[in-house]
N, C-alpha and C. Protein backbone atom coordinates (compact mmCIF):
# COMPACT_ATOMS: atom_id res chain seq x y z
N UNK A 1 36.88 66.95 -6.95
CA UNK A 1 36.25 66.26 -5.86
C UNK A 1 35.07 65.43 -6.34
N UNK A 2 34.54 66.02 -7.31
CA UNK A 2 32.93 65.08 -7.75
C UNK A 2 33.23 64.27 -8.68
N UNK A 3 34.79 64.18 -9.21
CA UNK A 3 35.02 63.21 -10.39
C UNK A 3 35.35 61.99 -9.12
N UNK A 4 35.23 62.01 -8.06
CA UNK A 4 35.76 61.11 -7.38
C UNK A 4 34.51 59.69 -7.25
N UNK A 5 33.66 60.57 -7.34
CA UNK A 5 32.01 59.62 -6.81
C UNK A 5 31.44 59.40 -8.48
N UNK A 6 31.56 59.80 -9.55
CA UNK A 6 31.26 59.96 -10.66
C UNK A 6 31.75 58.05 -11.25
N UNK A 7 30.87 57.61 -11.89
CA UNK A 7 31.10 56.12 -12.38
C UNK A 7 32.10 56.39 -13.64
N UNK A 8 32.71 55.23 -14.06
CA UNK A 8 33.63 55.73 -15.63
C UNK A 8 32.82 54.86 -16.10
N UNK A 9 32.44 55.59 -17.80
CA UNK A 9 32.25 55.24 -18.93
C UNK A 9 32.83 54.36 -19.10
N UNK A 10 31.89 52.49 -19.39
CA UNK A 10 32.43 51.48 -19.83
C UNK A 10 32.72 51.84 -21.39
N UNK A 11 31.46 51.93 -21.82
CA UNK A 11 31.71 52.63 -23.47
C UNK A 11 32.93 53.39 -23.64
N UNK A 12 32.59 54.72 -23.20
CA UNK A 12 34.05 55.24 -23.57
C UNK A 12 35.65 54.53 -23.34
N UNK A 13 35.67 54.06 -22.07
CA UNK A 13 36.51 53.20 -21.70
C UNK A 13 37.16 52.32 -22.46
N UNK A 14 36.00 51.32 -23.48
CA UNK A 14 35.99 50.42 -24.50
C UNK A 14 36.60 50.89 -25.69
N UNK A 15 35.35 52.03 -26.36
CA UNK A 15 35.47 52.26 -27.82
C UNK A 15 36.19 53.50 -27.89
N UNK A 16 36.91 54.36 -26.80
CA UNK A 16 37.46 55.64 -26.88
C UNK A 16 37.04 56.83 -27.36
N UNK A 17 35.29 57.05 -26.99
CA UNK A 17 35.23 57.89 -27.38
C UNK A 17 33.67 57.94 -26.50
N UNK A 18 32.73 59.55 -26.48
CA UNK A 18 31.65 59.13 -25.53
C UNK A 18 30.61 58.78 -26.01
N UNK A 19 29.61 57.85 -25.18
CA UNK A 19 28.56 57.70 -25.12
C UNK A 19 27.37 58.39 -25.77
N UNK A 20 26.03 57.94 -25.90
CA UNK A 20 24.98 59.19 -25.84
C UNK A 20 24.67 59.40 -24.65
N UNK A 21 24.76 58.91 -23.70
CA UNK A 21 24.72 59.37 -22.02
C UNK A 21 25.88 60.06 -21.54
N UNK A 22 26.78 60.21 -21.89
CA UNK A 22 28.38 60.91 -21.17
C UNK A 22 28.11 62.46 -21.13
N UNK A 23 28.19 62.63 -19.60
CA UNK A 23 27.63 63.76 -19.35
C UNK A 23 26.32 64.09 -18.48
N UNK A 24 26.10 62.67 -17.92
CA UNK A 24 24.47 63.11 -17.33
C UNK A 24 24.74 62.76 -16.54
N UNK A 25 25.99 62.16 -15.49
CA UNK A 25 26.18 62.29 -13.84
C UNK A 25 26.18 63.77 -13.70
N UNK A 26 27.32 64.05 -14.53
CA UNK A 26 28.05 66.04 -13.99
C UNK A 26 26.23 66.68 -14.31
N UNK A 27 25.73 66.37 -14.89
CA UNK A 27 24.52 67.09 -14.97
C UNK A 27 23.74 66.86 -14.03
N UNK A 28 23.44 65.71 -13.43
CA UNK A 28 22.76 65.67 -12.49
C UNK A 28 23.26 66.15 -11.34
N UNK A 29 24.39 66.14 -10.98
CA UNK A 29 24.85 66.68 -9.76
C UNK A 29 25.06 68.26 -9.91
N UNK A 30 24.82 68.68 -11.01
CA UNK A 30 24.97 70.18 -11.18
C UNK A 30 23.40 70.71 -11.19
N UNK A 31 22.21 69.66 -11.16
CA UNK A 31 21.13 70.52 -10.91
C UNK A 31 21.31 69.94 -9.81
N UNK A 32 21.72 69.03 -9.19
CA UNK A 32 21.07 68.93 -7.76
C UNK A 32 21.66 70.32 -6.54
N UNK A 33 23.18 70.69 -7.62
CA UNK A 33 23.95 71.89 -6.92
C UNK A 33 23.12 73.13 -6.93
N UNK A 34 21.91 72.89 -7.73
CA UNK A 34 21.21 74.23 -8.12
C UNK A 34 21.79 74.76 -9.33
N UNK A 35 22.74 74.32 -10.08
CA UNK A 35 23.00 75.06 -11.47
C UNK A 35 22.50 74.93 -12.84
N UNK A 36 21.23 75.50 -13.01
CA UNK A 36 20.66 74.58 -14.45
C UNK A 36 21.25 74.74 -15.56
N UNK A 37 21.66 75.81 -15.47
CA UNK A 37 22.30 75.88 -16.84
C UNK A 37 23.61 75.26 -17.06
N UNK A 38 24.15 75.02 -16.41
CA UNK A 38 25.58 74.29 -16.14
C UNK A 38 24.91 72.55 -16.36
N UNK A 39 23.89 72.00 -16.00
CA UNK A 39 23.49 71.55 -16.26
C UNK A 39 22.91 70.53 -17.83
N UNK A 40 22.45 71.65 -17.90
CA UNK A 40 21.77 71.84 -19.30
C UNK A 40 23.28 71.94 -20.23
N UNK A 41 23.86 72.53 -19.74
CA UNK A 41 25.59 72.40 -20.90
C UNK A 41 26.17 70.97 -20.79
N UNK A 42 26.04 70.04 -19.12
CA UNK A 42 26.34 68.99 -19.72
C UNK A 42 25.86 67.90 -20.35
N UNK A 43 24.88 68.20 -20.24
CA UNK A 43 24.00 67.12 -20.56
C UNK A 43 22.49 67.47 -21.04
N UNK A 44 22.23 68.06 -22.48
CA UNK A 44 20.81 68.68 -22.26
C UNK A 44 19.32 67.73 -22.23
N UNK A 45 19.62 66.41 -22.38
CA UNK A 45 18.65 65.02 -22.54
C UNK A 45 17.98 65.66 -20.99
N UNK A 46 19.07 65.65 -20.10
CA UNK A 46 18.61 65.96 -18.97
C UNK A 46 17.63 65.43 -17.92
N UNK A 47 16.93 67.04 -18.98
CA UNK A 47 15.64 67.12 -18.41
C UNK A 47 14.49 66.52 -18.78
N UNK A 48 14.53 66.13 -20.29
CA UNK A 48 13.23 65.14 -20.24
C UNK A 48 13.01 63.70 -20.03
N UNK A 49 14.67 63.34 -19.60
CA UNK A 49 14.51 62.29 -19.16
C UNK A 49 14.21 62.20 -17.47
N UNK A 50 14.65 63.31 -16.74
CA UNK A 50 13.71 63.00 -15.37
C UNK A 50 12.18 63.74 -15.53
N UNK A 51 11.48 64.53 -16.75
CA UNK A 51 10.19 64.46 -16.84
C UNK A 51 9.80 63.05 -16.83
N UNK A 52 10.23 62.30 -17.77
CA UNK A 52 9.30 60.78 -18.08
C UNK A 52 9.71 60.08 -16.86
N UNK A 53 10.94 60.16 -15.92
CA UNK A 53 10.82 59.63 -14.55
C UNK A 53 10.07 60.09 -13.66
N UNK A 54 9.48 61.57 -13.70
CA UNK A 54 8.79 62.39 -12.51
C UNK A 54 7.22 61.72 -13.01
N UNK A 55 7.37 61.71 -14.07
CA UNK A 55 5.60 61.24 -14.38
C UNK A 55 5.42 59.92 -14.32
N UNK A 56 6.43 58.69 -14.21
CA UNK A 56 6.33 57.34 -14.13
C UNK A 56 5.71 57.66 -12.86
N UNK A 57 6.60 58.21 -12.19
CA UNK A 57 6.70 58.31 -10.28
C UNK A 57 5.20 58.62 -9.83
N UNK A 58 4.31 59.81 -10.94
CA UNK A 58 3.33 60.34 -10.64
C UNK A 58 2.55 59.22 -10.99
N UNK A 59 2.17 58.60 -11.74
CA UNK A 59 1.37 57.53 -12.57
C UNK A 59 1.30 56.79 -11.83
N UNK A 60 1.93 55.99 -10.85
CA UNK A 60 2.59 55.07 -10.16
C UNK A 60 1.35 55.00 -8.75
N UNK A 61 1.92 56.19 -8.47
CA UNK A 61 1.54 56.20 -7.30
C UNK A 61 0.21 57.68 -6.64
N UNK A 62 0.13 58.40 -7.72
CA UNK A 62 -1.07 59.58 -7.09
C UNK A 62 -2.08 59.14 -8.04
N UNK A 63 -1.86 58.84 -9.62
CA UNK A 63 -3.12 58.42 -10.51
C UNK A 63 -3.54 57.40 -10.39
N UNK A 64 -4.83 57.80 -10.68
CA UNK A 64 -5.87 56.33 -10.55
C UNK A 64 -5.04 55.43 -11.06
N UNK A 65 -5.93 54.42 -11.06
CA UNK A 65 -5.30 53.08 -12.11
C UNK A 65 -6.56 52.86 -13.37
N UNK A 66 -5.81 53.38 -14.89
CA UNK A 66 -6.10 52.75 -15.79
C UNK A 66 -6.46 51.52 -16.44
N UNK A 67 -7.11 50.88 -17.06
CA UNK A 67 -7.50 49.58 -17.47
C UNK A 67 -6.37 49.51 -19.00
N UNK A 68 -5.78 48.77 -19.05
CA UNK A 68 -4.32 48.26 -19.78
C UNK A 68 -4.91 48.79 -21.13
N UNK A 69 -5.96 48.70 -21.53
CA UNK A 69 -6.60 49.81 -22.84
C UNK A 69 -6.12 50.55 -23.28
N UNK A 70 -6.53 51.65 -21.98
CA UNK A 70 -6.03 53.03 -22.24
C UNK A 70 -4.66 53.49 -22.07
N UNK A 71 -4.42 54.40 -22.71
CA UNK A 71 -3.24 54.59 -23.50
C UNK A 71 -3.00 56.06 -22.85
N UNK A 72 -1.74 55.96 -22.13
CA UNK A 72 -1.16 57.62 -21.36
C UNK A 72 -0.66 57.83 -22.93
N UNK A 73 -1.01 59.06 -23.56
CA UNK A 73 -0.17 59.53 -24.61
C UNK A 73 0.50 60.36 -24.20
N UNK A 74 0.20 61.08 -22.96
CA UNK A 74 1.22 62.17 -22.62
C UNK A 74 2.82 61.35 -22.15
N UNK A 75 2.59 60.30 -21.73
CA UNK A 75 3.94 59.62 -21.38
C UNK A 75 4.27 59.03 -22.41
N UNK A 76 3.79 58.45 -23.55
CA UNK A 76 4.78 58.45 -24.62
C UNK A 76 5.36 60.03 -25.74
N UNK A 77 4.85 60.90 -25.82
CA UNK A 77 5.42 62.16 -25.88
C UNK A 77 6.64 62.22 -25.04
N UNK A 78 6.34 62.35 -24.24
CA UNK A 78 7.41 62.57 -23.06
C UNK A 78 8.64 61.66 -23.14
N UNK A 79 8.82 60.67 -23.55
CA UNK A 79 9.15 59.69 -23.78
C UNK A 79 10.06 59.51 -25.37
N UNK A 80 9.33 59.88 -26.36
CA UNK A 80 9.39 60.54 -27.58
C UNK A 80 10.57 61.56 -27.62
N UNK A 81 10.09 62.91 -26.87
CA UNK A 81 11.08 64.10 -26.40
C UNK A 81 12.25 63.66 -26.02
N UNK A 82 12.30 62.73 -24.96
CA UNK A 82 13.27 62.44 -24.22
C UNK A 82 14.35 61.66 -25.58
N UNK A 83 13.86 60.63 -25.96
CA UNK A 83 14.77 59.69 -27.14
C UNK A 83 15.53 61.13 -28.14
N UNK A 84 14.14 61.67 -28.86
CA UNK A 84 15.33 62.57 -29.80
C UNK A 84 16.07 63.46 -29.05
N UNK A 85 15.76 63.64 -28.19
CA UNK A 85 16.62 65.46 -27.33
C UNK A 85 18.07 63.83 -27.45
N UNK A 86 18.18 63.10 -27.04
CA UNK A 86 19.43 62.14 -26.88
C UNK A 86 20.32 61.83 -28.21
N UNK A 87 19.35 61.60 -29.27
CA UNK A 87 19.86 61.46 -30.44
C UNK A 87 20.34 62.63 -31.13
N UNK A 88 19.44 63.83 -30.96
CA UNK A 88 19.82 65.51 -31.49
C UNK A 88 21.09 65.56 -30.54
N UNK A 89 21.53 65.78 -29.50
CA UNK A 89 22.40 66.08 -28.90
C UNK A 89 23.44 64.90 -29.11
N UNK A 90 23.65 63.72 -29.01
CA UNK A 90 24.30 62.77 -29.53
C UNK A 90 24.85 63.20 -30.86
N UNK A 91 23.94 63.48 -31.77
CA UNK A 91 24.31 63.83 -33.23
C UNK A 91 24.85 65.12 -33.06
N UNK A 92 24.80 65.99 -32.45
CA UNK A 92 25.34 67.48 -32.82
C UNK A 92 26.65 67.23 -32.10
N UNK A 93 27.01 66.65 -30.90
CA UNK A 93 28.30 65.97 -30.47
C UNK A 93 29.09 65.46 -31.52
N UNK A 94 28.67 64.32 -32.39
CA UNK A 94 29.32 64.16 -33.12
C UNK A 94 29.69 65.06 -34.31
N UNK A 95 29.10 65.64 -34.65
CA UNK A 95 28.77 66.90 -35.94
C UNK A 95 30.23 68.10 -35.26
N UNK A 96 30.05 68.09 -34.27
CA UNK A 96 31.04 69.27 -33.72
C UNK A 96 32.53 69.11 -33.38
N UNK A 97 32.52 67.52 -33.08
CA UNK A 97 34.16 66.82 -32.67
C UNK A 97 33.87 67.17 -31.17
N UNK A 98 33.00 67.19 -30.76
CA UNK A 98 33.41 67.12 -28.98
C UNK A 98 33.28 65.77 -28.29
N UNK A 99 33.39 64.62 -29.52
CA UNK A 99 33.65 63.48 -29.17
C UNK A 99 35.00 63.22 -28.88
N UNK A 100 35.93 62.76 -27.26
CA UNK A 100 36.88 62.50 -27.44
C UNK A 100 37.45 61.38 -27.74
């Protein structure tokens, strides 16, 4: 039923095989089901990629406003986390053959 609303992989589609994103609809709709860990199995980038969205969101709109100077380092960390957790998991995908 949820593969029905789920977008197809142009990439995969293309080059026959997945993405470094393939896997983060079923993940998102599996935390939104309440299942994290089911979650976290499909997709473990996940979560720090809606941290660096929850803190854009926060930055945005509850924090002051900064002068273009200063420098959020906590959002490039966050940011940081988010890229390798994509590339570590990307790479261990490939390392394992659960590329189809």
């Amino acid at each position: 039923m949820i593969s029905a609303i789920l977008l197809p992989c142009v990439f995969k589609h293309v080059f026959g095989f997945d993405c470094p994103g393939c896997g983060a609809q079923r993940a998102f709709w599996a935390l939104l089901s309440g299942h994290l860990s089911k979650s976290f199995h499909y997709y473990p980038p996940l979560l720090p990629i809606l941290a660096v969205l929850a803190y854009l969101f926060y930055s945005r709109f509850f924090k002051k406003h900064t002068t273009a100077s200063q420098k959020d380092v906590f959002l490039y960390v966050l940011i940081a986390v988010a890229i390798i957790s994509i590339i570590v998991n990307y790479t261990y995908k490939i390392a394992t053959g659960h590329i189809y």
